[in-house]
N, C-alpha and C. Protein backbone atom coordinates (compact mmCIF):
# COMPACT_ATOMS: atom_id res chain seq x y z
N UNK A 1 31.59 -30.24 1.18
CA UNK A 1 30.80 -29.37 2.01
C UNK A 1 31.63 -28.15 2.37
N UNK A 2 31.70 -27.41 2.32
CA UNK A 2 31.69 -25.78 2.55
C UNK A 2 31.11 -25.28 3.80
N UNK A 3 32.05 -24.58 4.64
CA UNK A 3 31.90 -24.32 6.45
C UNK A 3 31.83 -22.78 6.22
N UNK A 4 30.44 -22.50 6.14
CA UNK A 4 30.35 -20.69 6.02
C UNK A 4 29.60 -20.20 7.37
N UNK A 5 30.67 -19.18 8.05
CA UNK A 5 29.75 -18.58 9.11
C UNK A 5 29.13 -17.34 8.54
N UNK A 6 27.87 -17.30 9.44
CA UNK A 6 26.93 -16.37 9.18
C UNK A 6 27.59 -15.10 9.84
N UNK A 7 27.33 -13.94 9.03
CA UNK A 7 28.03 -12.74 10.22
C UNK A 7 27.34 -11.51 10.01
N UNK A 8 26.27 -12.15 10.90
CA UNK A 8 24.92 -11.11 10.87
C UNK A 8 24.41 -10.55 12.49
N UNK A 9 24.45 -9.24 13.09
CA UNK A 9 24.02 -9.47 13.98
C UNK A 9 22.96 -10.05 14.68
N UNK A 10 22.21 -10.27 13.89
CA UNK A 10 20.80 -11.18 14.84
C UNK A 10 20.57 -12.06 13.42
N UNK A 11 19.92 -13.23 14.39
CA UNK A 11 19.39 -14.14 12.93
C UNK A 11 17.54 -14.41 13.58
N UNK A 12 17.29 -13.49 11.70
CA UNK A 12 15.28 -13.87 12.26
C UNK A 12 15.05 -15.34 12.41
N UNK A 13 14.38 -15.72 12.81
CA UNK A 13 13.83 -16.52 13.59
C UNK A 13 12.87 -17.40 11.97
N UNK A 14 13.15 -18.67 11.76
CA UNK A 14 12.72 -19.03 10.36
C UNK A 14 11.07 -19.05 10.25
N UNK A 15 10.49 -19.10 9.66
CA UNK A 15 9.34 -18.72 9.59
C UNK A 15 8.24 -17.87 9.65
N UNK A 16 6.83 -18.13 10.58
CA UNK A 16 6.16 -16.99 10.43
C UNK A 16 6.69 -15.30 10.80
N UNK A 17 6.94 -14.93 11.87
CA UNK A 17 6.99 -13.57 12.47
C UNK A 17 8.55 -13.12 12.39
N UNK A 18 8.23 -12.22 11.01
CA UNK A 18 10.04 -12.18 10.99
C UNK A 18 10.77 -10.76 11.86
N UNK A 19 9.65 -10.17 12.85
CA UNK A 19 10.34 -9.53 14.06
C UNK A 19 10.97 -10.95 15.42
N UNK A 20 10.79 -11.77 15.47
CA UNK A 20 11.27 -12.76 16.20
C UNK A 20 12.41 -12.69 15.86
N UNK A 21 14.05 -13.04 16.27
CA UNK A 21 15.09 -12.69 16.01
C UNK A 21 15.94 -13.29 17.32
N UNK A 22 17.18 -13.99 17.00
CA UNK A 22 18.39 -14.06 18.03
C UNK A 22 19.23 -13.67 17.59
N UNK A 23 19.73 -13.60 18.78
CA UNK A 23 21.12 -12.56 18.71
C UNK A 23 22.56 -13.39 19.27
N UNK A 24 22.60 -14.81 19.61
CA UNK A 24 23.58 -15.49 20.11
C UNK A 24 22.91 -15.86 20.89
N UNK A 25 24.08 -17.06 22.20
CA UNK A 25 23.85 -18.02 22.78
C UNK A 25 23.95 -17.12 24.19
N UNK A 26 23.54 -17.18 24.76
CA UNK A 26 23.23 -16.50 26.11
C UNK A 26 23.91 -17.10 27.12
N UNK A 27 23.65 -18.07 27.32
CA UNK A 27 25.26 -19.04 27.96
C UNK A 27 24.63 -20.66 27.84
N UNK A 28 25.73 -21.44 28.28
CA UNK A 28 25.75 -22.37 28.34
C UNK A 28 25.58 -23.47 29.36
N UNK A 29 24.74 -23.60 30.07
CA UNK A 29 24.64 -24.56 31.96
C UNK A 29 25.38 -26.15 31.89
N UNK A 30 26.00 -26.11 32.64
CA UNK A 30 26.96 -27.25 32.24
C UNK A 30 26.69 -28.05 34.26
N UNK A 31 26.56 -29.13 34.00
CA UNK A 31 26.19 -29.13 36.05
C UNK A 31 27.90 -29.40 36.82
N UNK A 32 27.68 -29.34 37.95
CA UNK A 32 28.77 -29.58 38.52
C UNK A 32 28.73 -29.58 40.01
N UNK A 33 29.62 -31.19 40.19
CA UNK A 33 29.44 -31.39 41.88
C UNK A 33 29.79 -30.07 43.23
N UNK A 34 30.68 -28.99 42.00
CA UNK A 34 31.10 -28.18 43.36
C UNK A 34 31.50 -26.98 42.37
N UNK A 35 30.00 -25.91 42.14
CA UNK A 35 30.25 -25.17 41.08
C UNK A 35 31.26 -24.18 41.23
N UNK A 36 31.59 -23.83 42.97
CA UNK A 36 33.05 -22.80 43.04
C UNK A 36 34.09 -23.46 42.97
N UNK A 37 34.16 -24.50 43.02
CA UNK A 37 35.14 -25.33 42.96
C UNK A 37 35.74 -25.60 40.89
N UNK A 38 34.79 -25.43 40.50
CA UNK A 38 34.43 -25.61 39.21
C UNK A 38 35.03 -24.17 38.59
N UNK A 39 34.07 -22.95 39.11
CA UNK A 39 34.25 -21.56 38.72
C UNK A 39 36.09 -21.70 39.22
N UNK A 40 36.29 -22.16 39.98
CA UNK A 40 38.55 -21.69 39.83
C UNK A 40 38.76 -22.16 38.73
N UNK A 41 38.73 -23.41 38.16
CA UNK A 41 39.34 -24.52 37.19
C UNK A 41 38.71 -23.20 36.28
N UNK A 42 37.94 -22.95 35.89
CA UNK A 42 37.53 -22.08 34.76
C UNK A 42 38.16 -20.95 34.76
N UNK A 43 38.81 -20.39 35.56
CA UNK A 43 39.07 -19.09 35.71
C UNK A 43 40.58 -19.01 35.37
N UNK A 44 41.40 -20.11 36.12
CA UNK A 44 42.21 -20.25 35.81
C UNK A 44 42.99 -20.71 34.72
N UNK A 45 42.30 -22.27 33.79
CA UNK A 45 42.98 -22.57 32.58
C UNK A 45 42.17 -21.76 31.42
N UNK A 46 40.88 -21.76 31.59
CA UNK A 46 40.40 -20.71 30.10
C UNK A 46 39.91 -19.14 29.98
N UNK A 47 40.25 -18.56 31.32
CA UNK A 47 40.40 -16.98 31.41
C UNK A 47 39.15 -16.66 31.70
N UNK A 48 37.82 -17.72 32.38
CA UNK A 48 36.67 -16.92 32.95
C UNK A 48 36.93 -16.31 33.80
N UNK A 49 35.95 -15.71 34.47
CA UNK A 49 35.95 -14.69 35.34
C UNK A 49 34.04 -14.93 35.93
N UNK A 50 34.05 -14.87 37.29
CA UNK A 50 32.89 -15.07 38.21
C UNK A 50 32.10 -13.74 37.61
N UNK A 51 30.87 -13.54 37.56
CA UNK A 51 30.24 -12.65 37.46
C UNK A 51 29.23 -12.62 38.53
N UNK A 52 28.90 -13.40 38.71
CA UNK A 52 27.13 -13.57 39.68
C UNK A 52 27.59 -14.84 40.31
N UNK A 53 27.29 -14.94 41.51
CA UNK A 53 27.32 -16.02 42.44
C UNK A 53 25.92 -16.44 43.06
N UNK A 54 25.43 -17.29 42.94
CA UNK A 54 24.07 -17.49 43.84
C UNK A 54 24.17 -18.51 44.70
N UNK A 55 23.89 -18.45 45.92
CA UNK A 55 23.65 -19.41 47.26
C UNK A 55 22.50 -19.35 47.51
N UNK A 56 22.33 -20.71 48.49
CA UNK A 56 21.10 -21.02 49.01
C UNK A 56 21.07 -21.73 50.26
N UNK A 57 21.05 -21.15 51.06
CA UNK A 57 21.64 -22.03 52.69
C UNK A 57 23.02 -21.93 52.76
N UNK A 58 23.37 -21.11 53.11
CA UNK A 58 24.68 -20.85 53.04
C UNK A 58 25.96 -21.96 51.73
N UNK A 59 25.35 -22.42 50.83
CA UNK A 59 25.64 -23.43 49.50
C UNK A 59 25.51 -22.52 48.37
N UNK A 60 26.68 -22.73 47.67
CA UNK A 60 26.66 -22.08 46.38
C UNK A 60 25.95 -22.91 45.28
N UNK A 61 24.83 -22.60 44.80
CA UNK A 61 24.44 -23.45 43.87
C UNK A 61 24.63 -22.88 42.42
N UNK A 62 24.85 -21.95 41.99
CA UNK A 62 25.38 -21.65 40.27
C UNK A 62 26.27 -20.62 40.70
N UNK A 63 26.93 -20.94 39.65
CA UNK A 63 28.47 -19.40 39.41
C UNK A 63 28.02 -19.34 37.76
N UNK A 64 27.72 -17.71 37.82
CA UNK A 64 27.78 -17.62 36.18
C UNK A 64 29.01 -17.13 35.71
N UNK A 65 29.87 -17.55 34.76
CA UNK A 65 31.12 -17.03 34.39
C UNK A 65 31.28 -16.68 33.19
N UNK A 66 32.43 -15.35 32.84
CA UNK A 66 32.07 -14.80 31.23
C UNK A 66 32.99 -14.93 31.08
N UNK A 67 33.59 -15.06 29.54
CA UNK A 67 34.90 -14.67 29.21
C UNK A 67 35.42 -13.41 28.53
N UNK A 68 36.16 -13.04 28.12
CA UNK A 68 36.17 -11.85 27.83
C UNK A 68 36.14 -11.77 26.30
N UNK A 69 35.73 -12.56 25.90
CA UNK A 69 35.16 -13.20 24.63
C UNK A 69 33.78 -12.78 24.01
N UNK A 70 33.05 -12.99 25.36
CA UNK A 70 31.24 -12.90 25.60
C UNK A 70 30.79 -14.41 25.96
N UNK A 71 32.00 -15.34 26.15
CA UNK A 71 31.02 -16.31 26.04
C UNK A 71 30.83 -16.52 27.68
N UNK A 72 29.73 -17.10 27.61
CA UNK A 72 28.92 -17.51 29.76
C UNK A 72 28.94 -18.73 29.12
N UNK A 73 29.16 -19.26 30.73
CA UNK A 73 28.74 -20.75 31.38
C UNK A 73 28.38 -20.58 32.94
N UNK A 74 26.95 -21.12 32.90
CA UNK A 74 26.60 -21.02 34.32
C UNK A 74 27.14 -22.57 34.39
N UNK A 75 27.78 -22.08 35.77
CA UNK A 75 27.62 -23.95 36.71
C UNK A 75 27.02 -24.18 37.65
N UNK A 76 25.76 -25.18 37.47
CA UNK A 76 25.03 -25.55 38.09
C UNK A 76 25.10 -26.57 39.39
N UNK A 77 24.99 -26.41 40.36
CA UNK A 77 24.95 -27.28 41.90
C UNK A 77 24.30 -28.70 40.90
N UNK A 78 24.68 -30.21 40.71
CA UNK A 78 24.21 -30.97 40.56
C UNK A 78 24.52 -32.20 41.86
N UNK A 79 23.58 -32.98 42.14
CA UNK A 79 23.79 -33.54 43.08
C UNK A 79 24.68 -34.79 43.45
N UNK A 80 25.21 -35.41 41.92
CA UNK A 80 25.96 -36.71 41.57
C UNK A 80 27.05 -36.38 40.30
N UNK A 81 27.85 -36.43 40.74
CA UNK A 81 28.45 -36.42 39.13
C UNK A 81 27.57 -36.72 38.36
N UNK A 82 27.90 -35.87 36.58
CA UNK A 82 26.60 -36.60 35.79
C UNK A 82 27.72 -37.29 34.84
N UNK A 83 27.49 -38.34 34.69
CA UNK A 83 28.20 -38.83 33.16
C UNK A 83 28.57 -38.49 31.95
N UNK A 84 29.65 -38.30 32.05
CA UNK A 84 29.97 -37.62 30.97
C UNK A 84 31.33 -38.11 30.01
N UNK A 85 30.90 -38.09 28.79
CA UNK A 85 31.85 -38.85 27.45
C UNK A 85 32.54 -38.16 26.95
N UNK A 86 33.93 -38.71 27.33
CA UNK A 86 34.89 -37.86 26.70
C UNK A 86 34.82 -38.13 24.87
N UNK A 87 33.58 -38.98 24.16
CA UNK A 87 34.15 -38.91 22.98
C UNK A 87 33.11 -37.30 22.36
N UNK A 88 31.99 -36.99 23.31
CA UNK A 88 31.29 -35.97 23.12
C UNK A 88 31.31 -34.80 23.75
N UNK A 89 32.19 -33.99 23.32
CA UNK A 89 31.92 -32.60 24.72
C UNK A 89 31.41 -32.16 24.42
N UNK A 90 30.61 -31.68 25.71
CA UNK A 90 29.74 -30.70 25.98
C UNK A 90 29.58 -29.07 25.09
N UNK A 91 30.77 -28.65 24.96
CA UNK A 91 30.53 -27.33 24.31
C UNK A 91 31.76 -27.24 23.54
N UNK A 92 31.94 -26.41 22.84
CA UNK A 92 32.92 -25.93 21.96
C UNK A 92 33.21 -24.50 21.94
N UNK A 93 34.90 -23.95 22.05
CA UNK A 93 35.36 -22.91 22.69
C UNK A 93 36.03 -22.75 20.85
N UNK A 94 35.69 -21.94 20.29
CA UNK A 94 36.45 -21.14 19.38
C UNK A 94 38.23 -20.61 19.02
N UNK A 95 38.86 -21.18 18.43
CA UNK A 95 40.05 -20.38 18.82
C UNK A 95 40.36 -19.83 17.22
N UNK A 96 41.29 -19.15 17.36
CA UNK A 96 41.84 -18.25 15.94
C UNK A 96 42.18 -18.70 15.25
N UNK A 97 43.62 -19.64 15.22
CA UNK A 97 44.01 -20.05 14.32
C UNK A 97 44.55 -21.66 15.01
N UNK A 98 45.30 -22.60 14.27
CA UNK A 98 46.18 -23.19 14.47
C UNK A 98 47.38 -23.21 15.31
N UNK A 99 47.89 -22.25 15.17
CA UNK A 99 48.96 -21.48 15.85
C UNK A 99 48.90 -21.38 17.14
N UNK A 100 47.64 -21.17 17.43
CA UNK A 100 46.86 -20.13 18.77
C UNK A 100 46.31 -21.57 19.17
N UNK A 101 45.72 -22.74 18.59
CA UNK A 101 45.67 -24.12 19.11
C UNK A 101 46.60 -24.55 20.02
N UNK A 102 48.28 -24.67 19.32
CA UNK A 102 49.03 -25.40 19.94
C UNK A 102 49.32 -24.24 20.90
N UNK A 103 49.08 -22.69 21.16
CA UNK A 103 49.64 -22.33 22.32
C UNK A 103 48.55 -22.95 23.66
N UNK A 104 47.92 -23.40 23.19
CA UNK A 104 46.79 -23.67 24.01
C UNK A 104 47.22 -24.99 24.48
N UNK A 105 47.84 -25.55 23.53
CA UNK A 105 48.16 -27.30 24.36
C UNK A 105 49.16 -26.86 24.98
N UNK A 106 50.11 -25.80 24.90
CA UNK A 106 51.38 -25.54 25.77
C UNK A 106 50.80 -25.19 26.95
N UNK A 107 49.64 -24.47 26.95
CA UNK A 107 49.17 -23.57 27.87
C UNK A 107 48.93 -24.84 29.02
N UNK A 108 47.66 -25.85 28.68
CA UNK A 108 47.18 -27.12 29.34
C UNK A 108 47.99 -27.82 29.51
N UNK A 109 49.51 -27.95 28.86
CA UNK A 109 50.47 -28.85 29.14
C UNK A 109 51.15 -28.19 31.19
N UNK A 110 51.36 -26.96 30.83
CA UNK A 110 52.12 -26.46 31.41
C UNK A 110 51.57 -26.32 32.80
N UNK A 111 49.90 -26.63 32.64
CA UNK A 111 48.91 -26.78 33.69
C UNK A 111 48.79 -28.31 34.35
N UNK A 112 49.19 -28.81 33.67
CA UNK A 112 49.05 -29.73 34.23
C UNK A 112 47.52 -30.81 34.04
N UNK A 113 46.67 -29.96 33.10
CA UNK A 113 45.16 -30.47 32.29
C UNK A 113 44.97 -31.69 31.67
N UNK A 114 44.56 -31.98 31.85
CA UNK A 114 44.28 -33.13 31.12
C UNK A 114 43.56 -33.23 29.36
N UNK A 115 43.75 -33.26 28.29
CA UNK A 115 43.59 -33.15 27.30
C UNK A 115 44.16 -33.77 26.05
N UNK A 116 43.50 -33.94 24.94
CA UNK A 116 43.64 -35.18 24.04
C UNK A 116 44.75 -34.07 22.94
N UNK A 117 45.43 -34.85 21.85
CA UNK A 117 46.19 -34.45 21.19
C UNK A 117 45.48 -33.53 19.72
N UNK A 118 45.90 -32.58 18.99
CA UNK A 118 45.39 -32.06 18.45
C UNK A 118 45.52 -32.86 17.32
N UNK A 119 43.24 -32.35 16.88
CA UNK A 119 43.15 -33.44 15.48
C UNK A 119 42.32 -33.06 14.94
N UNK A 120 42.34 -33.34 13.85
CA UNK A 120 41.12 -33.04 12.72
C UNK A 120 39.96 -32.98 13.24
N UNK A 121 39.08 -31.87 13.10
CA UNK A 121 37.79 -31.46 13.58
C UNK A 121 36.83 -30.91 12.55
N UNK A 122 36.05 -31.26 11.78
CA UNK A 122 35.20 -30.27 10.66
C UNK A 122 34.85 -29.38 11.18
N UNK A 123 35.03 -28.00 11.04
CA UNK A 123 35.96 -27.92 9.59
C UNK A 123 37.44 -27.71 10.01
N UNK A 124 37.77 -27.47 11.06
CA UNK A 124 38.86 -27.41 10.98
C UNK A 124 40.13 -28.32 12.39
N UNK A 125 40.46 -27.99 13.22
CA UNK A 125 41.48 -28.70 14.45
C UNK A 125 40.84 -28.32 15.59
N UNK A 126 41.49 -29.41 16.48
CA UNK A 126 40.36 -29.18 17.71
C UNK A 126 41.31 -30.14 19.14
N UNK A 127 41.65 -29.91 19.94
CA UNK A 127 41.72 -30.63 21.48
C UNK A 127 40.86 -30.22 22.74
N UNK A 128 40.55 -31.69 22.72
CA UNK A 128 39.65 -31.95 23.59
C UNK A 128 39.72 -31.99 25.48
N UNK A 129 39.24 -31.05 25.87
CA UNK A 129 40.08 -30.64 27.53
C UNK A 129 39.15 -31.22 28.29
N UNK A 130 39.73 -32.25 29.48
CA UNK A 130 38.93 -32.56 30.32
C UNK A 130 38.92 -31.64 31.57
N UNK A 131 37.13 -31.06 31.46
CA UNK A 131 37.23 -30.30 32.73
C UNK A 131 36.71 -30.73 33.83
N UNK A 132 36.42 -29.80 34.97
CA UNK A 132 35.62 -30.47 36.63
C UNK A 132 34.06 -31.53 36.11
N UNK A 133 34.42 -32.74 36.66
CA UNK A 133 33.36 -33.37 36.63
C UNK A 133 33.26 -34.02 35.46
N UNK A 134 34.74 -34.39 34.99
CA UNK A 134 35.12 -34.99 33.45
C UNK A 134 34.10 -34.62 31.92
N UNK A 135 33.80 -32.98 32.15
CA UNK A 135 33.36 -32.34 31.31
C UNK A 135 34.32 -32.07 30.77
N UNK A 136 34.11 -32.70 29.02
CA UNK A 136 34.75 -32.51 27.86
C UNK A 136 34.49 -30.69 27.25
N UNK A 137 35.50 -30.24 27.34
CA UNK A 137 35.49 -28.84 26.59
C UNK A 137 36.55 -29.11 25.40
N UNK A 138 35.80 -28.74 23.92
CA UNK A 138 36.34 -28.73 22.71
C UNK A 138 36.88 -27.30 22.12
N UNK A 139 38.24 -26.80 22.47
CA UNK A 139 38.65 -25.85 22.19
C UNK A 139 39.02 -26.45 19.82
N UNK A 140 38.22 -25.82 19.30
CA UNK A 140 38.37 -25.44 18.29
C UNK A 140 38.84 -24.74 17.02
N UNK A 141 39.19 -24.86 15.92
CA UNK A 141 39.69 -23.75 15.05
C UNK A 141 38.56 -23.74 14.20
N UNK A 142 38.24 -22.68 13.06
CA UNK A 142 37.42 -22.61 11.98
C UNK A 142 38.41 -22.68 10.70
N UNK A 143 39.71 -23.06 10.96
CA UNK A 143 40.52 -22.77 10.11
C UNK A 143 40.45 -24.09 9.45
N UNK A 144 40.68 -24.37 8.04
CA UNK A 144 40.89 -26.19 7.53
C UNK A 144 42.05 -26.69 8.02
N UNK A 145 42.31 -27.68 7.77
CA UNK A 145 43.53 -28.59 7.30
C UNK A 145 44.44 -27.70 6.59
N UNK A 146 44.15 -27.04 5.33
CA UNK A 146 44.93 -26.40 4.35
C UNK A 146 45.95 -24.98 5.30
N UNK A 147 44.72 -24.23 6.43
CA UNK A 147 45.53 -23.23 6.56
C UNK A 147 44.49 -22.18 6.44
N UNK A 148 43.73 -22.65 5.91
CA UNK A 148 42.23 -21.57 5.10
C UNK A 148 41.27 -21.93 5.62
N UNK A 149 40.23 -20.92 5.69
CA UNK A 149 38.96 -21.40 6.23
C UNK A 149 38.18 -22.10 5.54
N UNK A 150 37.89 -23.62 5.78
CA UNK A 150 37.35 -23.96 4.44
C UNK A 150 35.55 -23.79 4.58
């Protein structure tokens, strides 16, 4: 199998109306018992940044956060921890190369994070970060095994 990204600005929409069209992921809502509490941990180990804050009774119930990437994650006010499996995370964070992987386990080491050892991921390497509310974040490569994008 062969791992080809598409690198198109918008993708039409399959079928009938081929003005229908996306353009990327708009963000990602992930819940969390204490979303400012949540928005630091983010800000601090993977370089978000708060954009929009919303309260409701003097309670913060979502922080939307961007990276300087483009990518958002709103965090949502949830009322219980929700369950969550570290063998499935929730989202997947892109990184460059290999190289730029292990600065990343130095980075989480040096933090003090909690996170699994780097390993084979199709298509390419991947460690798995436990974040607020034992949300699994899968920092990723597109790079193979070989070194190449396979």
């Amino acid at each position: 199998m062969q791992w080809v990204r598409p690198r198109v600005p918008s993708c039409p929409v399959a079928g009938s109306n081929p003005l229908l069209t996306l353009t990327g992921i708009h963000h990602v809502s992930v819940p969390a018992t204490d979303p400012l509490a949540g928005s630091d941990w983010y800000e601090r180990v993977l370089g978000f940044a708060a954009v929009l804050i919303e309260e409701r009774e003097s309670e913060v119930v979502t922080v939307l956060l961007q990276h300087p990437c483009g990518a958002r994650l709103l965090l949502r006010r949830a009322a219980a921890p929700v369950v969550a499996s570290r063998e499935y995370p929730w989202f997947g964070l892109t990184i460059a190369s290999y190289a730029e992987l292990e600065r990343w386990v130095q980075h989480l080491t040096a933090l003090d994070v909690e996170h699994s050892a780097v390993h084979q991921a199709h298509p390419g390497w991947a460690v798995t970060v436990t974040g607020p509310d034992l949300v699994g974040i899968q920092l990723q490569t597109d790079e193979g095994p070989s070194g190449e994008g396979d």
